[in-house]
Protein backbone atom coordinates (compact mmCIF):
# COMPACT_ATOMS: atom_id res chain seq x y z
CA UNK A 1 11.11 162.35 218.46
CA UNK A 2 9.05 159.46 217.07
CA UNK A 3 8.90 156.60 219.77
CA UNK A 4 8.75 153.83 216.79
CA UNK A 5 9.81 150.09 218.41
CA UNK A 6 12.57 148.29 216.06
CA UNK A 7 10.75 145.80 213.72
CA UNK A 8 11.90 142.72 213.66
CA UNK A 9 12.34 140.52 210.35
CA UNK A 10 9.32 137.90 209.50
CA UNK A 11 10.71 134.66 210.11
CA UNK A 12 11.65 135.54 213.70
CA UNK A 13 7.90 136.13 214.18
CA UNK A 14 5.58 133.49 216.02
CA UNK A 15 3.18 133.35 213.39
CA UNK A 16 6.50 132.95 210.68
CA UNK A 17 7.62 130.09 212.99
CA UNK A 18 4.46 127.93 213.65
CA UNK A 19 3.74 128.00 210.04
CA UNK A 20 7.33 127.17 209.42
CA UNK A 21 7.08 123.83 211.78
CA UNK A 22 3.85 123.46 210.31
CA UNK A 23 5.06 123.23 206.65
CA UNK A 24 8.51 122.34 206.96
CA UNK A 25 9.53 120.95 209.96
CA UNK A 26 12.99 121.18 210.35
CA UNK A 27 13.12 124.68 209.51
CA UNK A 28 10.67 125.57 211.65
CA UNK A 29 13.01 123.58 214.63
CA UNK A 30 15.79 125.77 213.94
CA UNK A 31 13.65 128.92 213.73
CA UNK A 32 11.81 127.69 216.75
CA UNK A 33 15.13 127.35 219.08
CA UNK A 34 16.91 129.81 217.31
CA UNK A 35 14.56 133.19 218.07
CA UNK A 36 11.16 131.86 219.59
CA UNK A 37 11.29 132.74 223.44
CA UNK A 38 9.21 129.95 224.14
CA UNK A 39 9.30 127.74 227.39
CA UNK A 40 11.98 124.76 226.80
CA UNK A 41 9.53 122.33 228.03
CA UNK A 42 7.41 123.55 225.02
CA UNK A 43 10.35 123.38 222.31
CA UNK A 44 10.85 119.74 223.80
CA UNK A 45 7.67 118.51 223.78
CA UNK A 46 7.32 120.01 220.01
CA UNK A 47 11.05 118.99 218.64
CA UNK A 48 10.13 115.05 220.18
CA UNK A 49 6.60 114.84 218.56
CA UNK A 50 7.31 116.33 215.39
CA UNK A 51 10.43 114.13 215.06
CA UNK A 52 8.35 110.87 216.29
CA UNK A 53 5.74 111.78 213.17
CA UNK A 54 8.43 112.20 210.77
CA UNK A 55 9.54 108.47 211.89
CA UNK A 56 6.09 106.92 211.74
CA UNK A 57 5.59 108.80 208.63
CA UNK A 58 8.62 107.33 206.64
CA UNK A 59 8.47 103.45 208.19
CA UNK A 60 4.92 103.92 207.43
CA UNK A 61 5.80 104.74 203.58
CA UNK A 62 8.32 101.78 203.76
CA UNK A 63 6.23 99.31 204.85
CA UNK A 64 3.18 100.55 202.34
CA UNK A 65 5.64 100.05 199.34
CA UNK A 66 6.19 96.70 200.56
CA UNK A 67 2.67 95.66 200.83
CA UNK A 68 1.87 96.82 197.36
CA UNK A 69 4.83 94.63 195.94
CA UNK A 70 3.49 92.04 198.05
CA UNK A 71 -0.06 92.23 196.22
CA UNK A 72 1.97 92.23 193.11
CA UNK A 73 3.29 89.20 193.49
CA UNK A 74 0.45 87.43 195.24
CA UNK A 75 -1.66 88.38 192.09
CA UNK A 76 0.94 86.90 190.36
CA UNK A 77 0.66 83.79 191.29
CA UNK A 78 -2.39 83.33 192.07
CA UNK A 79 -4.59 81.70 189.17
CA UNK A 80 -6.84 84.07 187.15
CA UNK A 81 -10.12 82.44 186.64
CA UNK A 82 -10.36 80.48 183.53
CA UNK A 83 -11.16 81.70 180.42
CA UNK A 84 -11.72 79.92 177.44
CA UNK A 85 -10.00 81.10 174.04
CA UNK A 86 -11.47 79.55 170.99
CA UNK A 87 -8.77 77.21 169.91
CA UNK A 88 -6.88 78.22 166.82
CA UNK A 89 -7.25 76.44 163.78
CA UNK A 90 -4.17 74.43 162.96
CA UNK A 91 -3.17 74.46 158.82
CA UNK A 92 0.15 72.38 158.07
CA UNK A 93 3.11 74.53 156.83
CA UNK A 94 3.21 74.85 153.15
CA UNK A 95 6.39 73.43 151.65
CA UNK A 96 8.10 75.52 149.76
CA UNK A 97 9.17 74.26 146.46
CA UNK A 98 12.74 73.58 145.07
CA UNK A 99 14.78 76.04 143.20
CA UNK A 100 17.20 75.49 140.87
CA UNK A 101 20.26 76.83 142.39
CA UNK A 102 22.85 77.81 139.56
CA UNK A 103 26.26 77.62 140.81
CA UNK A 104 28.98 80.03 140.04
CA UNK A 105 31.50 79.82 137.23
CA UNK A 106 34.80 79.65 139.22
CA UNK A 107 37.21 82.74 138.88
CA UNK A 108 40.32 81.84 137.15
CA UNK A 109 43.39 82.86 139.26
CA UNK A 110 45.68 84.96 137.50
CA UNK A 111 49.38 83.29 137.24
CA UNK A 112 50.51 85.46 139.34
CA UNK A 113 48.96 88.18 141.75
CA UNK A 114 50.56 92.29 141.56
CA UNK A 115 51.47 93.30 145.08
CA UNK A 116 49.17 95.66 145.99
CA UNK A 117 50.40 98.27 148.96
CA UNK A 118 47.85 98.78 151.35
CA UNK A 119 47.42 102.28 150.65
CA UNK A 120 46.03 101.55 147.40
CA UNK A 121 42.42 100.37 146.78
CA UNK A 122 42.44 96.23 147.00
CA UNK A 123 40.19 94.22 144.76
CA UNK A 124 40.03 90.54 145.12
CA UNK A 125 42.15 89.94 142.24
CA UNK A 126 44.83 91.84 144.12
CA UNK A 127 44.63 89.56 147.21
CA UNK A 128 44.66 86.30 145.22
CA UNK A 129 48.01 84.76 144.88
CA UNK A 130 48.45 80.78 144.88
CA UNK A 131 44.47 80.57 144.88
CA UNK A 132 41.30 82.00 144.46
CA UNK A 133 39.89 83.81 147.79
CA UNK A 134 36.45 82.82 148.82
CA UNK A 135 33.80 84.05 150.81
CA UNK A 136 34.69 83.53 154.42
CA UNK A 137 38.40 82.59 153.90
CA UNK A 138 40.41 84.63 156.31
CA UNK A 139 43.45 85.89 155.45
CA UNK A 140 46.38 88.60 156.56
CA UNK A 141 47.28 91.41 155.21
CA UNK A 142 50.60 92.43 157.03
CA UNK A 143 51.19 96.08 157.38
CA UNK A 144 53.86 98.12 154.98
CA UNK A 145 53.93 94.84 153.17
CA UNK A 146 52.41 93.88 149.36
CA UNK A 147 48.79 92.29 149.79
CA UNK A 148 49.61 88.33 149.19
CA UNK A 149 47.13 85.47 150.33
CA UNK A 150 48.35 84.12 154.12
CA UNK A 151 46.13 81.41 155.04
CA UNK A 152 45.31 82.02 159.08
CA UNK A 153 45.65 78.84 160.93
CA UNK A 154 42.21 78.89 163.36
């Protein structure tokens, strides 16, 4: 008979657990009180410095990030020393010359416009009824019935 001792797993280990409160603290806590026979005045003393640290260490942080937005700002508005930029030389705006603007022969309205249902293809003859329909004239087309020019009150 073999007198072999019962091995225990690695993280129940003191070397396991001081590397685990060394690297991340709060699992090395819980391994620490959970299978480290230590004295409790020990696990105290660690469990309150550690956690002090970890406060320090994140107001710390907090107030860092608000003294570098502080500097932002102060550099900001504080003047940069003056440099002079050679002044830009200043030519008037060429004016552009007339054109002859041609305008366009006006449609002639057909007596009288063909309903068009909607499913059909419209063309702007199709949509002019009593007169011609120009660009930017709104007008309704009612569903289900023949396209006819509606003038829209606006």
């Amino acid at each position: 008979m073999s007198s072999e001792q019962p091995t225990q797993p690695w993280y129940t280990q003191t070397w396991a657990i001081v590397l685990a409160l060394w690297l991340f603290f709060p699992l090395g806590l819980y391994l620490m009180w959970r299978f480290a026979r230590w004295q409790t005045w020990i696990r105290t003393t660690i469990t309150v410095a550690g956690s002090l640290l970890t406060i320090l260490f994140i107001v710390g942080a907090a107030i860092g990030e608000e003294d570098d937005t502080a500097k932002a700002v102060r550099q900001e508005a504080s003047p940069s020393p003056a440099v002079e930029a050679p002044s830009p030389t200043v030519e008037p705006t060429k004016t552009p010359k007339p054109t002859a603007t041609v305008k366009p022969t006006s449609t002639t309205v057909p007596p009288t416009a063909t309903p068009v249902p909607l499913d059909q293809r419209l063309e702007r003859g199709h949509v002019a009824a009593a007169a011609p329909v120009d660009q930017g004239e709104v007008v309704e087309l009612r569903h289900g019935s023949p396209a006819r020019l509606v003038p829209v009150a606006r």
